[in-house]
N, C-alpha and C. Protein backbone atom coordinates (compact mmCIF):
# COMPACT_ATOMS: atom_id res chain seq x y z
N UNK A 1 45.53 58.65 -15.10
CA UNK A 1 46.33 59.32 -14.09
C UNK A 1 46.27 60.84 -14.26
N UNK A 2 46.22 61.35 -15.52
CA UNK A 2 46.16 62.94 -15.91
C UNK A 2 45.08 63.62 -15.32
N UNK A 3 43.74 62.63 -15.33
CA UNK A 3 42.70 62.72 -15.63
C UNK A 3 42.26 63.40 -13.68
N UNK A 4 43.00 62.41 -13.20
CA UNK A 4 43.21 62.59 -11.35
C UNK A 4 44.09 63.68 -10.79
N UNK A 5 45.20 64.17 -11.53
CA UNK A 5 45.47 65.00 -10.97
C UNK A 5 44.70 66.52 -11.66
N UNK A 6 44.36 66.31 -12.64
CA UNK A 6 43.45 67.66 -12.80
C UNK A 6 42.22 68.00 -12.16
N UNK A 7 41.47 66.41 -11.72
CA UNK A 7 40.34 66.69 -10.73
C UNK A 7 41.25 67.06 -9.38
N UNK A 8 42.52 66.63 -8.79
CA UNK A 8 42.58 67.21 -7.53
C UNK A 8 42.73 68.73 -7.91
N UNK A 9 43.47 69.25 -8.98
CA UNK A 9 44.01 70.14 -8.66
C UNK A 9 42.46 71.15 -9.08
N UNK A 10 41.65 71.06 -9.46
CA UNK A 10 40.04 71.60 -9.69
C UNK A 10 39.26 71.86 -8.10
N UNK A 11 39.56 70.54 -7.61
CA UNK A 11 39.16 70.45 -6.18
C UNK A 11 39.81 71.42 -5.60
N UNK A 12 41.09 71.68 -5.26
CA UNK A 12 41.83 72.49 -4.68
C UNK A 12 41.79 73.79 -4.79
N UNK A 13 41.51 74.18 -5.57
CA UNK A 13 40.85 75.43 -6.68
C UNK A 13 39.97 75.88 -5.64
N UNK A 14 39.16 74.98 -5.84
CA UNK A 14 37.37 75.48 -5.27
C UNK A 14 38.18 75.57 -3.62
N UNK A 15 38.43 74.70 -2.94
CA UNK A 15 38.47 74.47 -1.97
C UNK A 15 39.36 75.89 -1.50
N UNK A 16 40.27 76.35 -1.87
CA UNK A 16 40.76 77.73 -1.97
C UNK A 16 39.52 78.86 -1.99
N UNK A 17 38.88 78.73 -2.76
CA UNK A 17 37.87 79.71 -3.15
C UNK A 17 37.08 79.64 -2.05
N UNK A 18 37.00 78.73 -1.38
CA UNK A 18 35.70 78.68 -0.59
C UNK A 18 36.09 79.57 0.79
N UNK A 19 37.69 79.56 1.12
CA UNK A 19 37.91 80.63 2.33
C UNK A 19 37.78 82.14 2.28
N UNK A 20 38.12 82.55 0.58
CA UNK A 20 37.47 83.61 0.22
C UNK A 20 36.09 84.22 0.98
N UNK A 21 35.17 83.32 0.05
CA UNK A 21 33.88 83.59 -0.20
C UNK A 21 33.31 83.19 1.12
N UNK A 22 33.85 81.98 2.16
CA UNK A 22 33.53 82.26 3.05
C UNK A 22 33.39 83.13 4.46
N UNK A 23 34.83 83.27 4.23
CA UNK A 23 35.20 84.32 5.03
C UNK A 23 35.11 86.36 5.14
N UNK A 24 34.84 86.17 3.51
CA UNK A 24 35.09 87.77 3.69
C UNK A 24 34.03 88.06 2.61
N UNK A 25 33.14 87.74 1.99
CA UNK A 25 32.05 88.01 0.71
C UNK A 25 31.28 87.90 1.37
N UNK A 26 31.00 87.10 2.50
CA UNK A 26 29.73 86.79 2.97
C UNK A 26 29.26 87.79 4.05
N UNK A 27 30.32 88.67 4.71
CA UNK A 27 29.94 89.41 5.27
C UNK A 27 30.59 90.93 4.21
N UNK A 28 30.85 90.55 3.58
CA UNK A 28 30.80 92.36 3.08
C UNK A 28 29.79 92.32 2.36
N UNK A 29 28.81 90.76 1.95
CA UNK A 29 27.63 91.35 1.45
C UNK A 29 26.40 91.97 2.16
N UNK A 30 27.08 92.25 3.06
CA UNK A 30 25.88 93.12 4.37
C UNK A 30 25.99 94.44 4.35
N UNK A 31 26.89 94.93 3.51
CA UNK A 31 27.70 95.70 3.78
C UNK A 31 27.08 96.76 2.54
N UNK A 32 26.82 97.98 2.53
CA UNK A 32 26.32 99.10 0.91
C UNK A 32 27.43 99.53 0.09
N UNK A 33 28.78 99.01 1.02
CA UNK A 33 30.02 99.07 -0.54
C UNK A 33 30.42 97.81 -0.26
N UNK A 34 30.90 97.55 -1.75
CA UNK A 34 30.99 96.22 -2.44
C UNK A 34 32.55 96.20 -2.07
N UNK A 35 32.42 94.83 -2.07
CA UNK A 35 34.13 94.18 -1.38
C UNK A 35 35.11 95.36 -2.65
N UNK A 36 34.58 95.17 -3.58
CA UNK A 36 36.21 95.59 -4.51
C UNK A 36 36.33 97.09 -4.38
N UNK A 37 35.14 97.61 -3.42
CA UNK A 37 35.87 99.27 -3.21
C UNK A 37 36.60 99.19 -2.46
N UNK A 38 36.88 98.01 -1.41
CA UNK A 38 37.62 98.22 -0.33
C UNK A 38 39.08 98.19 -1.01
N UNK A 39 38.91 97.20 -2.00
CA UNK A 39 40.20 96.62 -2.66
C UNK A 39 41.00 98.14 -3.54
N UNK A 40 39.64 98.36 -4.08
CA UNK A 40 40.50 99.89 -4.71
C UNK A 40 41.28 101.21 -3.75
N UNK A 41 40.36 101.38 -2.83
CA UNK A 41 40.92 102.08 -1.74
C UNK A 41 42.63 101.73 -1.03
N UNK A 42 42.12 100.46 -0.82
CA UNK A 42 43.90 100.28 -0.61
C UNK A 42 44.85 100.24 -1.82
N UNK A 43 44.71 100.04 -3.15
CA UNK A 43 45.30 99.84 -4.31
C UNK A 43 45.76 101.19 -4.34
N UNK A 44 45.35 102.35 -4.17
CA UNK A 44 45.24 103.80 -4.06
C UNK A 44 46.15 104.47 -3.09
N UNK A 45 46.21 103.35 -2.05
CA UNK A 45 47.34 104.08 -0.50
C UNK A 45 48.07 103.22 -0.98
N UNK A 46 48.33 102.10 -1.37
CA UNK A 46 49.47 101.02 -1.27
C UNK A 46 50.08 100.64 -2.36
N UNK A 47 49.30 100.81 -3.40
CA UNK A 47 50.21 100.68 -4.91
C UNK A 47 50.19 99.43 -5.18
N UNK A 48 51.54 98.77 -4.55
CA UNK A 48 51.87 97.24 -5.06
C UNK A 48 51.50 96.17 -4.56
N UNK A 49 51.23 95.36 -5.24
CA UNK A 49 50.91 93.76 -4.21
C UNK A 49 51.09 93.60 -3.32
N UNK A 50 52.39 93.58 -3.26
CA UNK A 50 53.29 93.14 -1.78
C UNK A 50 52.81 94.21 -0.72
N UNK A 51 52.46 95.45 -1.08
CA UNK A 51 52.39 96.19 -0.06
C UNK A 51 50.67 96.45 0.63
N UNK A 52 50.11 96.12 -0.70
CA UNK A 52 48.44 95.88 -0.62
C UNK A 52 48.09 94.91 0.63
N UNK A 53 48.55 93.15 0.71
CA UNK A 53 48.54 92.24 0.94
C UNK A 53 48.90 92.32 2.36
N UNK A 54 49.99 93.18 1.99
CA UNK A 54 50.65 93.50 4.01
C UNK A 54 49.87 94.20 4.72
N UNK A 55 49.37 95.35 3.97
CA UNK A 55 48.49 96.36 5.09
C UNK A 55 46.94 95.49 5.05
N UNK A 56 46.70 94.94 4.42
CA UNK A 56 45.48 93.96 4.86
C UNK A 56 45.73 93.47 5.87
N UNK A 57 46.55 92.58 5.31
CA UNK A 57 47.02 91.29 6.70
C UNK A 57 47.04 91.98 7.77
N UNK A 58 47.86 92.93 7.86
CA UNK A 58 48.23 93.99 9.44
C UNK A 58 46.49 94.01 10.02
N UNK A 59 46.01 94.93 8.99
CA UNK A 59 44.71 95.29 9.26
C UNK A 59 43.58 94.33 9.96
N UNK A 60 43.55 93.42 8.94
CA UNK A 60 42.76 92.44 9.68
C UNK A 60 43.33 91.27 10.11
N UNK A 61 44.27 91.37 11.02
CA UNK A 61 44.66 90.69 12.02
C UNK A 61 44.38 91.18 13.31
N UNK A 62 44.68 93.16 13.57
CA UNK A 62 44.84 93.83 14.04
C UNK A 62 43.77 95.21 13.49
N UNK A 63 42.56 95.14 13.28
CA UNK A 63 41.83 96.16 12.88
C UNK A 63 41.77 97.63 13.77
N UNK A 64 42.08 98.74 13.67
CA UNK A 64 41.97 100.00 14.37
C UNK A 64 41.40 101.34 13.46
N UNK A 65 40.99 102.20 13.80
CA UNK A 65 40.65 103.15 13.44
C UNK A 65 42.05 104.17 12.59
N UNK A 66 43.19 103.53 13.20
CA UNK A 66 44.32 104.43 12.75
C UNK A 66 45.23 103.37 11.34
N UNK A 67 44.70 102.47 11.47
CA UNK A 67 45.35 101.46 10.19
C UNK A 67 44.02 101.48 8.95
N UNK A 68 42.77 101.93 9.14
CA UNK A 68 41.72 101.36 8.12
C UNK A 68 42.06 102.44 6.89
N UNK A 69 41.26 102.16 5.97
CA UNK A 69 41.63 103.09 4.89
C UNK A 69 39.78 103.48 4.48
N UNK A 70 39.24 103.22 5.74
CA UNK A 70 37.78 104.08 4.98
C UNK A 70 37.69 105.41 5.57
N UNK A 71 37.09 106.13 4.71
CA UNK A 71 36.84 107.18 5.45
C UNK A 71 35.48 107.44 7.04
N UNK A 72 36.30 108.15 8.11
CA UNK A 72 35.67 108.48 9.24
C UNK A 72 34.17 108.45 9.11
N UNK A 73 33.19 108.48 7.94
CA UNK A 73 32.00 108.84 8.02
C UNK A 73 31.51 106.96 8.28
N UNK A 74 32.24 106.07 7.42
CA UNK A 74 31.97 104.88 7.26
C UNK A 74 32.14 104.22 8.78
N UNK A 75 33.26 104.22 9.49
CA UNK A 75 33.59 104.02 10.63
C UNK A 75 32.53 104.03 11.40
N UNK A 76 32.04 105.69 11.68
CA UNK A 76 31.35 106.09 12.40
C UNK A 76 29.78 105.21 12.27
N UNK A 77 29.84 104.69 10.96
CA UNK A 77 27.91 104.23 10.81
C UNK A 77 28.09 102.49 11.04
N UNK A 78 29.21 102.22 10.67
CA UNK A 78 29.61 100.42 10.54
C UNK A 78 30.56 100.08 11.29
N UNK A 79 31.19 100.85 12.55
CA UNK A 79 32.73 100.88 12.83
C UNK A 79 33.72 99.81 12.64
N UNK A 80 34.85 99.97 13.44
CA UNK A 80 36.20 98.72 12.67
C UNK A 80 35.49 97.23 13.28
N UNK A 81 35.39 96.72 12.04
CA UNK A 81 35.30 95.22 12.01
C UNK A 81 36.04 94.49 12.53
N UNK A 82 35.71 93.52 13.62
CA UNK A 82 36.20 92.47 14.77
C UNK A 82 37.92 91.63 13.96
N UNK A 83 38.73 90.94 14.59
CA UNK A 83 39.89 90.76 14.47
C UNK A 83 39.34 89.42 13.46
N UNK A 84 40.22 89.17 12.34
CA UNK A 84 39.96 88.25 11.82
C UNK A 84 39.74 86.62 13.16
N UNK A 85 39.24 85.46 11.95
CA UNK A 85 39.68 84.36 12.70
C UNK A 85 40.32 83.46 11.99
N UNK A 86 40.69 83.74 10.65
CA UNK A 86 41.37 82.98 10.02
C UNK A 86 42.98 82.97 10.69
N UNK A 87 43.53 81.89 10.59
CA UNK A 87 44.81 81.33 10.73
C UNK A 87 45.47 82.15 9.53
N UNK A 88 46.82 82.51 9.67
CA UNK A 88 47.37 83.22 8.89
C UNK A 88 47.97 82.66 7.06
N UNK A 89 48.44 81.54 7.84
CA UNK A 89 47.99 80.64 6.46
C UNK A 89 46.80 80.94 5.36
N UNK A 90 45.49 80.69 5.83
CA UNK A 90 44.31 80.45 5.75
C UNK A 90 44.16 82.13 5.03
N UNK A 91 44.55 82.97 5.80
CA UNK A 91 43.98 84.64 5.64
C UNK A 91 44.83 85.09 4.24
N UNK A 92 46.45 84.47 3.91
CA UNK A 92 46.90 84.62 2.85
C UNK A 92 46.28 84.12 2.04
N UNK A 93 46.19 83.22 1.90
CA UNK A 93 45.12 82.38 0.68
C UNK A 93 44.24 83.23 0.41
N UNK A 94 43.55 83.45 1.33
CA UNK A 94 42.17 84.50 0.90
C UNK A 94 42.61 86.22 0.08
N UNK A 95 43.67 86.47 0.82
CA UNK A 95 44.04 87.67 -0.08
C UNK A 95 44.33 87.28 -1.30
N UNK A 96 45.29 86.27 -1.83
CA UNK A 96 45.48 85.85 -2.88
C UNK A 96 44.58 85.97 -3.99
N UNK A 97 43.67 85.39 -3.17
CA UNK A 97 42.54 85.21 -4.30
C UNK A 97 41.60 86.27 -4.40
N UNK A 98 41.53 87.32 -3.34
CA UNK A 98 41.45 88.85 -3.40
C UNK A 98 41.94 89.74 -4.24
N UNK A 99 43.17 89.48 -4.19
CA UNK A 99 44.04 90.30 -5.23
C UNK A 99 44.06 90.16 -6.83
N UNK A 100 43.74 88.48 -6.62
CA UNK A 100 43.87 88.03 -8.15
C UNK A 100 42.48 88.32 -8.83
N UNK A 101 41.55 88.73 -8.22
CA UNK A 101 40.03 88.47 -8.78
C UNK A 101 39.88 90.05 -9.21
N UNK A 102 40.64 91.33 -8.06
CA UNK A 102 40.60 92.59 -8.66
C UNK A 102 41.69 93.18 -9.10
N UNK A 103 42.75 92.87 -9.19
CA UNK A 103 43.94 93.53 -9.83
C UNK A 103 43.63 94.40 -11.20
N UNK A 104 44.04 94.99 -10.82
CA UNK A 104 44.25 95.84 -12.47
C UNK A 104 45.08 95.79 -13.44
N UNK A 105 46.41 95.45 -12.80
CA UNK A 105 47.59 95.40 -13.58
C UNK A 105 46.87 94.02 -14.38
N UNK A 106 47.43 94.14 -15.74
CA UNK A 106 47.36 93.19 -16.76
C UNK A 106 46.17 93.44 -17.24
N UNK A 107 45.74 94.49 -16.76
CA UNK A 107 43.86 93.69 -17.62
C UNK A 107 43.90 95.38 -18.46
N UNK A 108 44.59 95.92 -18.05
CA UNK A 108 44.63 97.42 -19.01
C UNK A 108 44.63 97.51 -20.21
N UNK A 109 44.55 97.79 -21.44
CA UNK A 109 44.62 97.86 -22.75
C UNK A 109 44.74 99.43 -23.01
């Protein structure tokens, strides 16, 4: 019985991971900056989790030139990226596992 809920909860894992990587790795690997500059850039305007997580969500729910946090030169060569299509459910998850893969806090020494 132990043995089953650690394979679901393994499954579930991945299956999490996969809205990530599907949704947002696969196209920022098209991309000449790497997903976690985007992540630092907002870490930089937004500070905390809670507040990181929100201006994403806002953002890519609702992408504009006056909410992004790249600079005008980037815009201008790649401009604002189309409205998500993840379900909002679905789009938290993916930050989650956004946040948790680059955070800084805790990993400092």
């Amino acid at each position: 019985m132990a043995r089953l809920i650690i394979l679901f909860l393994i499954t579930l894992s991945f299956l999490k991971a996969d809205i990530y990587e599907e949704n947002c790795v696969t196209c920022h690997k098209q991309l000449p900056v790497s997903i976690d500059k985007f992540f630092y850039r907002y870490l930089l305007k937004y500070s905390s989790e809670k507040a990181v997580k929100f201006a994403l969500f806002e953002y890519l729910k609702e992408p504009s030139k006056e909410t992004t946090v790249m600079p005008e030169a980037f815009i201008l060569r790649f401009d604002i990226k189309k409205p998500t299509t993840l379900d909002d459910k679905q789009l938290k998850q993916a930050l989650d596992i956004y946040w948790d893969r680059y955070k800084i806090f805790g990993k400092l020494k």
